[in-house]
PDB file of N, CA and C in Angstrom:
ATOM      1  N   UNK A   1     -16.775  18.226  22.018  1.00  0.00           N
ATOM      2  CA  UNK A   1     -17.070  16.913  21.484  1.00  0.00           C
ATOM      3  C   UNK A   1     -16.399  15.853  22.339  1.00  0.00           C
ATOM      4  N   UNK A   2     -17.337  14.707  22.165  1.00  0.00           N
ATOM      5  CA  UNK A   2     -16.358  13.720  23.250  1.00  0.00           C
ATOM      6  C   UNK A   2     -15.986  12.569  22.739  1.00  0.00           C
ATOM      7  N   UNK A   3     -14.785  11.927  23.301  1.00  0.00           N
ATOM      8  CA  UNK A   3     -13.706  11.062  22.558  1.00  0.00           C
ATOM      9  C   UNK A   3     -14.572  10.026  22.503  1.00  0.00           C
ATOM     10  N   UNK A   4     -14.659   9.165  20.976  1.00  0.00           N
ATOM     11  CA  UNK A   4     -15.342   7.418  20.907  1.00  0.00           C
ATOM     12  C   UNK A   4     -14.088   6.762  20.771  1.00  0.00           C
ATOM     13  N   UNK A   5     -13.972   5.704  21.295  1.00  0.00           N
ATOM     14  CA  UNK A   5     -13.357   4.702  21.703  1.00  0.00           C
ATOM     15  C   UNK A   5     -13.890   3.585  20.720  1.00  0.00           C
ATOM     16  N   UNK A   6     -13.437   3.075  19.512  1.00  0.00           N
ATOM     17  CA  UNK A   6     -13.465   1.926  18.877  1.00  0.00           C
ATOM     18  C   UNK A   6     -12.954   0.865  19.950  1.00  0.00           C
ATOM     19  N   UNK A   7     -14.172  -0.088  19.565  1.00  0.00           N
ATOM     20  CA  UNK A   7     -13.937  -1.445  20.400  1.00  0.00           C
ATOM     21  C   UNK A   7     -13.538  -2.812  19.274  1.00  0.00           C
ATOM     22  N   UNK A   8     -13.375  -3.544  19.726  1.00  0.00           N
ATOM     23  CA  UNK A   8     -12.217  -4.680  18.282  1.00  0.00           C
ATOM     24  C   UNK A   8     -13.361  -4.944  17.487  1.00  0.00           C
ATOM     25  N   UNK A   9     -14.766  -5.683  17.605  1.00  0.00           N
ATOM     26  CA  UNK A   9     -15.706  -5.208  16.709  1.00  0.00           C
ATOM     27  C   UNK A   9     -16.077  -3.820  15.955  1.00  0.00           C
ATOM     28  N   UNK A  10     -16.205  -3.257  16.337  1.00  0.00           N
ATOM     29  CA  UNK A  10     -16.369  -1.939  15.714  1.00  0.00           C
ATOM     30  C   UNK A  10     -15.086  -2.177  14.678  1.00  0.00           C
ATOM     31  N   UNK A  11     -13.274  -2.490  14.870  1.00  0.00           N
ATOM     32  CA  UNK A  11     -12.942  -2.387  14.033  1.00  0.00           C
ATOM     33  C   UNK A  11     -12.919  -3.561  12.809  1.00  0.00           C
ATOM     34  N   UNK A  12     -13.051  -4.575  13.306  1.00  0.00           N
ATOM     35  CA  UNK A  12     -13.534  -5.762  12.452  1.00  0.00           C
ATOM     36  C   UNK A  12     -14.646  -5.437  11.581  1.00  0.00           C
ATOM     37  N   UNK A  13     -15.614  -5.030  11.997  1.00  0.00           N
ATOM     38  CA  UNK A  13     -16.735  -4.027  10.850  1.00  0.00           C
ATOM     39  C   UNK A  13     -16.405  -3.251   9.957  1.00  0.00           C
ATOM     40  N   UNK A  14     -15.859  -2.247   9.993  1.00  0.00           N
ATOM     41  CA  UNK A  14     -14.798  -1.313   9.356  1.00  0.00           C
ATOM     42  C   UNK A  14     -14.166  -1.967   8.915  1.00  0.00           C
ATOM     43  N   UNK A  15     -13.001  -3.047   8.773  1.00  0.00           N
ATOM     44  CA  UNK A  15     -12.416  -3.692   8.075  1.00  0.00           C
ATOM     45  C   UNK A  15     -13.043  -4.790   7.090  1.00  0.00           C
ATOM     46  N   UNK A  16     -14.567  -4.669   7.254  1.00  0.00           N
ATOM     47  CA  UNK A  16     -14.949  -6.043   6.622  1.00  0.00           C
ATOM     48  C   UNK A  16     -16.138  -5.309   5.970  1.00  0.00           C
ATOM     49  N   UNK A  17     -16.497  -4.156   5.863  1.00  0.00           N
ATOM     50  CA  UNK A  17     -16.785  -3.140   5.201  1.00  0.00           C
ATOM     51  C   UNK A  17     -16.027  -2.683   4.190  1.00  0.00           C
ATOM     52  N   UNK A  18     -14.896  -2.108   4.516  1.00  0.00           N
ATOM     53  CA  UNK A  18     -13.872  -1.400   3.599  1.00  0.00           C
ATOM     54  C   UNK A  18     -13.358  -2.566   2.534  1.00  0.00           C
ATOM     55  N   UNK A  19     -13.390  -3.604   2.543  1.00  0.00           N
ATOM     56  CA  UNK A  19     -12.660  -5.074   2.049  1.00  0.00           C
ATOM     57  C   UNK A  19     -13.796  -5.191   0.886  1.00  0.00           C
ATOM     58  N   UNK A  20     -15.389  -4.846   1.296  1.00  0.00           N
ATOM     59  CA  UNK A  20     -16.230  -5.739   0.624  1.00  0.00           C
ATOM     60  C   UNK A  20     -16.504  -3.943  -0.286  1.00  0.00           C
ATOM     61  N   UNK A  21     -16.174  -3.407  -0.212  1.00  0.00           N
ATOM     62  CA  UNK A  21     -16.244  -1.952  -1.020  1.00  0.00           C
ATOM     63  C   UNK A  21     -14.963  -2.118  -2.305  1.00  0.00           C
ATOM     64  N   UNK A  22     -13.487  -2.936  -1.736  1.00  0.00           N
ATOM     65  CA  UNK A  22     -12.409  -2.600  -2.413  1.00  0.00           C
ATOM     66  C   UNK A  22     -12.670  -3.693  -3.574  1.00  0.00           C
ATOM     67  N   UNK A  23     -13.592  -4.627  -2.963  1.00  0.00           N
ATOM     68  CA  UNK A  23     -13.575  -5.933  -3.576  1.00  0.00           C
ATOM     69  C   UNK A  23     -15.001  -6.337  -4.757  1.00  0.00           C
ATOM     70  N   UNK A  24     -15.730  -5.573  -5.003  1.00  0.00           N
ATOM     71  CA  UNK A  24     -16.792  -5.030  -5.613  1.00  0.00           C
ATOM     72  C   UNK A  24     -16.292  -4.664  -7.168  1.00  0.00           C
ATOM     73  N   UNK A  25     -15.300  -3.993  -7.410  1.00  0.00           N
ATOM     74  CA  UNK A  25     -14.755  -3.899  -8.601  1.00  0.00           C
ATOM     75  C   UNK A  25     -13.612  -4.647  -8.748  1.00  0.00           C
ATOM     76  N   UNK A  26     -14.018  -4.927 -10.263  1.00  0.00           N
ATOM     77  CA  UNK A  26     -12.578  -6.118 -10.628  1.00  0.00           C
ATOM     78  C   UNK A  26     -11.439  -5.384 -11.862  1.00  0.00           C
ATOM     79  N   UNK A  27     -11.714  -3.759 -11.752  1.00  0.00           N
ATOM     80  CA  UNK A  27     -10.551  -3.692 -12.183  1.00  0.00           C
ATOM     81  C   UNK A  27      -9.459  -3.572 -11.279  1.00  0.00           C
ATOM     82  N   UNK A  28      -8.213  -3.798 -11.841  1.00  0.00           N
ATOM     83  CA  UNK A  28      -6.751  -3.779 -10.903  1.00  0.00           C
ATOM     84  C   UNK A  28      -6.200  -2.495 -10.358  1.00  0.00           C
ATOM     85  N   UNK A  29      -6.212  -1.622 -11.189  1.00  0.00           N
ATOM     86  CA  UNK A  29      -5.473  -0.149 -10.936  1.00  0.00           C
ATOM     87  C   UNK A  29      -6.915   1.032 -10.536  1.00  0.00           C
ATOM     88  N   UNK A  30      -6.729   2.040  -9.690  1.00  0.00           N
ATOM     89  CA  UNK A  30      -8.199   2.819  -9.457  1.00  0.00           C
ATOM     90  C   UNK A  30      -7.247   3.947  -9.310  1.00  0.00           C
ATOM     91  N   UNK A  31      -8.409   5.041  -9.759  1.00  0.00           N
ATOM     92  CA  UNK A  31      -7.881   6.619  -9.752  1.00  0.00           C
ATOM     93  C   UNK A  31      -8.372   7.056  -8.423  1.00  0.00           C
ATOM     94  N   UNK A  32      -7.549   8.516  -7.760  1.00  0.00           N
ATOM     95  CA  UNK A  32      -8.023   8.551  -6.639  1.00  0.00           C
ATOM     96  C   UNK A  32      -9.131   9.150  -6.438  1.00  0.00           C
ATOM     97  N   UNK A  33     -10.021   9.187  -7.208  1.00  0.00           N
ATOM     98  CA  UNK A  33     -11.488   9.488  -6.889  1.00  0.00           C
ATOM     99  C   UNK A  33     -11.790   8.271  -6.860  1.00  0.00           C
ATOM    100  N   UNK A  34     -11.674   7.170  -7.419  1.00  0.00           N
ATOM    101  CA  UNK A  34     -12.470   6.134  -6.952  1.00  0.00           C
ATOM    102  C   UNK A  34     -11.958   5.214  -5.923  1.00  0.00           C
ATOM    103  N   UNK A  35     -10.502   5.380  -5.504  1.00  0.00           N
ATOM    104  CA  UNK A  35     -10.603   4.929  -4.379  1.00  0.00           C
ATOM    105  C   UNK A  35     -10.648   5.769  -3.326  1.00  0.00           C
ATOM    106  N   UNK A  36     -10.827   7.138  -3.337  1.00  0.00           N
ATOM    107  CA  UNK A  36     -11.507   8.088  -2.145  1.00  0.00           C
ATOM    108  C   UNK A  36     -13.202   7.143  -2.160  1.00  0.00           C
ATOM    109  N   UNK A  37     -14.021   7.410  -2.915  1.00  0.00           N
ATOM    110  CA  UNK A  37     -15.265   6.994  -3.107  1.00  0.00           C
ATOM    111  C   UNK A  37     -14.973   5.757  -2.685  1.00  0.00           C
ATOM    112  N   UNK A  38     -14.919   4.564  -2.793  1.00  0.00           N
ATOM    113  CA  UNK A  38     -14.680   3.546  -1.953  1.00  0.00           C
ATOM    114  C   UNK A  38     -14.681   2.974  -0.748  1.00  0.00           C
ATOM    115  N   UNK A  39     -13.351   3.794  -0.192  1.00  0.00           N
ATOM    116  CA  UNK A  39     -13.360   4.207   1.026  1.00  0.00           C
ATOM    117  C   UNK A  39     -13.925   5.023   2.043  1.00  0.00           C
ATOM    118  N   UNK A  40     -14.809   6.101   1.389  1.00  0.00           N
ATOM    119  CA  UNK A  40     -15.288   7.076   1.725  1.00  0.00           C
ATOM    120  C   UNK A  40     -14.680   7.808   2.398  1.00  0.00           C
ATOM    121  N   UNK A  41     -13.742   8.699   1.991  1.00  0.00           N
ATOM    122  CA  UNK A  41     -12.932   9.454   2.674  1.00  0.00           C
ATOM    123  C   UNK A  41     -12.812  10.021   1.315  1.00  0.00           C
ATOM    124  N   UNK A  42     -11.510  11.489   1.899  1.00  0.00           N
ATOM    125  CA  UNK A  42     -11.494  12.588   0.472  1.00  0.00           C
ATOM    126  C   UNK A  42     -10.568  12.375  -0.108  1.00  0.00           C
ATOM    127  N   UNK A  43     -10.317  12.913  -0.906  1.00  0.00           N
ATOM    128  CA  UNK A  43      -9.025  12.699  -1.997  1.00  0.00           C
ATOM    129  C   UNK A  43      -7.750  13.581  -1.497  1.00  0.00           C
ATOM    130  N   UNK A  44      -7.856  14.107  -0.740  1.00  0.00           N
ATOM    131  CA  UNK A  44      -6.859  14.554  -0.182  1.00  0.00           C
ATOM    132  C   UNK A  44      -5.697  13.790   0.699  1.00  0.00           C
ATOM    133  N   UNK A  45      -6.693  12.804   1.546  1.00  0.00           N
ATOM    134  CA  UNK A  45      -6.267  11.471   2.423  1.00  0.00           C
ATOM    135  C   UNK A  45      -5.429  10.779   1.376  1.00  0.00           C
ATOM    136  N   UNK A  46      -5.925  10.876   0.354  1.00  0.00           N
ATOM    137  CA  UNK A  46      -5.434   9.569  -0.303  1.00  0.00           C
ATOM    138  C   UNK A  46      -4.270  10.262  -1.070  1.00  0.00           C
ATOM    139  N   UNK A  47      -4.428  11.586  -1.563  1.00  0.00           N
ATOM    140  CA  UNK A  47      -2.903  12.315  -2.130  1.00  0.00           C
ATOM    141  C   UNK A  47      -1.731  12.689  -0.682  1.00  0.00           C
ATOM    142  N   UNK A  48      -2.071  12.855  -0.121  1.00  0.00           N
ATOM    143  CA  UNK A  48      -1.449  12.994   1.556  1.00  0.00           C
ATOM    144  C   UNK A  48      -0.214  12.031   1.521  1.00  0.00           C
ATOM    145  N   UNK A  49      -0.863  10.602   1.448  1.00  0.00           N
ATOM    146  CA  UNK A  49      -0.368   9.308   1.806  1.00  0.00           C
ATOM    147  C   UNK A  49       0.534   9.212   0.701  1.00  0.00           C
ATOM    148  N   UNK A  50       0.167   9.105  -0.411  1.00  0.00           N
ATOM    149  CA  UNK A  50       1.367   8.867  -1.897  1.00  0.00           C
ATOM    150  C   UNK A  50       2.509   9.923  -1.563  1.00  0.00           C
ATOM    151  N   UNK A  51       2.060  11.221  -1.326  1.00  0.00           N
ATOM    152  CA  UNK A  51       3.305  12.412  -1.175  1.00  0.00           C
ATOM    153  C   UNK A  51       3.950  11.941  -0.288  1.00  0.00           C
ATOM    154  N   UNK A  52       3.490  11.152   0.692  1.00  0.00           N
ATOM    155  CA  UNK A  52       4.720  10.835   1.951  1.00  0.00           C
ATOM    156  C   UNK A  52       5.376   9.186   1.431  1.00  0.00           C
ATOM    157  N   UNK A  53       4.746   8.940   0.395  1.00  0.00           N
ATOM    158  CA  UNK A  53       5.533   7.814  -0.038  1.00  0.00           C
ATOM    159  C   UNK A  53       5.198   6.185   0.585  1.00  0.00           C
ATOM    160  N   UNK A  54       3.896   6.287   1.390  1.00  0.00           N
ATOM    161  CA  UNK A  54       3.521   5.583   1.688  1.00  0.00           C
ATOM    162  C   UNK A  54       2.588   4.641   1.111  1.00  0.00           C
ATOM    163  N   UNK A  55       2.176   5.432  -0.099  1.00  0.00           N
ATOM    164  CA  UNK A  55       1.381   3.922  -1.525  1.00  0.00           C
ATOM    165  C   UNK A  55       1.741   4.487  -2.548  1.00  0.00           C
ATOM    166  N   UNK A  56       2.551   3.079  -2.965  1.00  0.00           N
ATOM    167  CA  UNK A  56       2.733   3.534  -4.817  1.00  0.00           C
ATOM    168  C   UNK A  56       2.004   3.469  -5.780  1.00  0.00           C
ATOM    169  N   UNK A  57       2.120   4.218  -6.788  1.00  0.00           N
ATOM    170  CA  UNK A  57       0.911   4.711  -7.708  1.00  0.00           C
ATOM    171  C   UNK A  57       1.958   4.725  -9.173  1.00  0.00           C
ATOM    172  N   UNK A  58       1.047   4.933  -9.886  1.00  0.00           N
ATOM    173  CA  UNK A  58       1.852   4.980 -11.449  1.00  0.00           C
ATOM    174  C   UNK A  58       0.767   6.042 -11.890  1.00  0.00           C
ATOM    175  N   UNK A  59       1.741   6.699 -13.194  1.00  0.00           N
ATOM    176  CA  UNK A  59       1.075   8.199 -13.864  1.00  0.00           C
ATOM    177  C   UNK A  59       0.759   7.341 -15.245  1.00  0.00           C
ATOM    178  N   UNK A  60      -0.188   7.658 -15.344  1.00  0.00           N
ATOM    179  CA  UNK A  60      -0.376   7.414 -16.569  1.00  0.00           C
ATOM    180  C   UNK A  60      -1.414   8.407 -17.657  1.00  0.00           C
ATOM    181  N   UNK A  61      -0.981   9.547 -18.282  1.00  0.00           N
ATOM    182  CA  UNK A  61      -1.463  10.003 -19.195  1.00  0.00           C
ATOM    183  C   UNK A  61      -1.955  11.559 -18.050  1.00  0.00           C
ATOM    184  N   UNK A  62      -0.977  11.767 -17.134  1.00  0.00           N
ATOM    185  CA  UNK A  62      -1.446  12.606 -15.985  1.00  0.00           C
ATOM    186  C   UNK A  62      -2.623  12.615 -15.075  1.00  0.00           C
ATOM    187  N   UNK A  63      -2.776  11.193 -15.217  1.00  0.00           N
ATOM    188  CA  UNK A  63      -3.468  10.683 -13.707  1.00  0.00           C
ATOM    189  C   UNK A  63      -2.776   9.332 -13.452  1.00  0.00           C
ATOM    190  N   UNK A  64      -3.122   9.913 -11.565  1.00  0.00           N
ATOM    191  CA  UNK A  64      -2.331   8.844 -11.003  1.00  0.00           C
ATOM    192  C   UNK A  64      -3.123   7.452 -10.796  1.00  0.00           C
ATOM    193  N   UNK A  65      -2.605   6.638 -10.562  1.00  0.00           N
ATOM    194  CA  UNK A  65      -3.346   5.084 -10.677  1.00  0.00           C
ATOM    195  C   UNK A  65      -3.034   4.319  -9.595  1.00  0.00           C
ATOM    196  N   UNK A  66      -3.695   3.789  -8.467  1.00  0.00           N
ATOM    197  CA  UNK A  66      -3.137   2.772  -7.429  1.00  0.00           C
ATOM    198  C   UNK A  66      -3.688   1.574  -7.810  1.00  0.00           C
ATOM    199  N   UNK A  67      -2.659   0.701  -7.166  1.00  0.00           N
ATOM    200  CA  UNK A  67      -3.120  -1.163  -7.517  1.00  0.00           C
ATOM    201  C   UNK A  67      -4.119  -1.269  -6.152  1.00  0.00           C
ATOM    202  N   UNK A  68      -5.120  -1.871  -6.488  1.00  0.00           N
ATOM    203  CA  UNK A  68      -6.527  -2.100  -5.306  1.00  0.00           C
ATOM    204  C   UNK A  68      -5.344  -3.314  -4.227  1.00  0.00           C
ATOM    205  N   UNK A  69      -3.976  -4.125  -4.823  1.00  0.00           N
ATOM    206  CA  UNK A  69      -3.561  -4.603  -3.722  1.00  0.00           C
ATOM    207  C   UNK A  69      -2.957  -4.140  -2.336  1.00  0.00           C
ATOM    208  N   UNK A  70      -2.505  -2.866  -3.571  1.00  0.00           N
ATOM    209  CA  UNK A  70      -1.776  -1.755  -2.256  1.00  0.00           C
ATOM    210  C   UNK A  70      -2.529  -0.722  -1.504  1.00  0.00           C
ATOM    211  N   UNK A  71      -3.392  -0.428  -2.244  1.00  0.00           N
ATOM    212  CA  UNK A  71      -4.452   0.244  -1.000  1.00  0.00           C
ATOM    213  C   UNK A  71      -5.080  -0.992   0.191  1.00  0.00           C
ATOM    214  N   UNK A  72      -5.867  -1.896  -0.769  1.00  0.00           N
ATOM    215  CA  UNK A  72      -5.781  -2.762   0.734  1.00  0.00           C
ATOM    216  C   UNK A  72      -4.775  -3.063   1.612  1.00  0.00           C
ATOM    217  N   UNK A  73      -3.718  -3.322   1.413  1.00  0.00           N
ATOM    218  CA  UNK A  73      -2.825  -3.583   2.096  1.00  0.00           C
ATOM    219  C   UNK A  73      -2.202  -2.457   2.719  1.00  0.00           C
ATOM    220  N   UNK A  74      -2.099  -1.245   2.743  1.00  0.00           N
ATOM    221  CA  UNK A  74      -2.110  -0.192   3.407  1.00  0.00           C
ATOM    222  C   UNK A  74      -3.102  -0.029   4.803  1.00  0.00           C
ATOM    223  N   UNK A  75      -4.301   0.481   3.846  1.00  0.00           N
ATOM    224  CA  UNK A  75      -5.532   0.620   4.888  1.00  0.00           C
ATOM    225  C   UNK A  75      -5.486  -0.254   5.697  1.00  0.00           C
ATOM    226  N   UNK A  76      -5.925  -1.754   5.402  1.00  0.00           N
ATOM    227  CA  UNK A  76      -6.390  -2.667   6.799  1.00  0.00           C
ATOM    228  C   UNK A  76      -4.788  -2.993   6.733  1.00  0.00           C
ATOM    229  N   UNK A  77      -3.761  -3.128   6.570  1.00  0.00           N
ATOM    230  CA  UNK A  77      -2.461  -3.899   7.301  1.00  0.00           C
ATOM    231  C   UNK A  77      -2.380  -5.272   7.100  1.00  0.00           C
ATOM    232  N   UNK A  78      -2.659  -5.862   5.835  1.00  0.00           N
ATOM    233  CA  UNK A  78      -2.758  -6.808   5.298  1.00  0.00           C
ATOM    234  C   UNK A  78      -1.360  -6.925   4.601  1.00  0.00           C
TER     235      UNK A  78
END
């Protein structure tokens, strides 16, 4: 397979994609199926990242819950 090279459009797309996906629902807190689905990526990505302590989440009723501020602000570096 051969290496693609994102160019600054390509990532401006992707970022203005992923923004208008996070920004579509107006609740505050999302489970990680729906912000895997969102993002389109698996739920694994997104349990990966909490275990290393890199987005905080809250339990509630034995599911976990992220604030849509901190996933955006993770993902794009906002």
């Amino acid at each position: 397979m051969g290496k693609s090279i994102l160019t600054s459009s390509d990532i401006n797309q992707i970022s203005v994609a992923i923004t208008g996906k996070l920004k579509k629902d107006d609740d505050d807190f999302l489970t990680i199926k729906e912000v895997a689905r969102k993002l389109e990526i698996g739920t694994a990505a997104i349990r990966k990242r909490y275990r290393q302590g890199k987005l905080p989440y809250a339990i509630k009723n034995g599911k976990y819950y992220f604030s849509k501020r901190a996933i955006t602000n993770y993902f794009l570096g906002e």
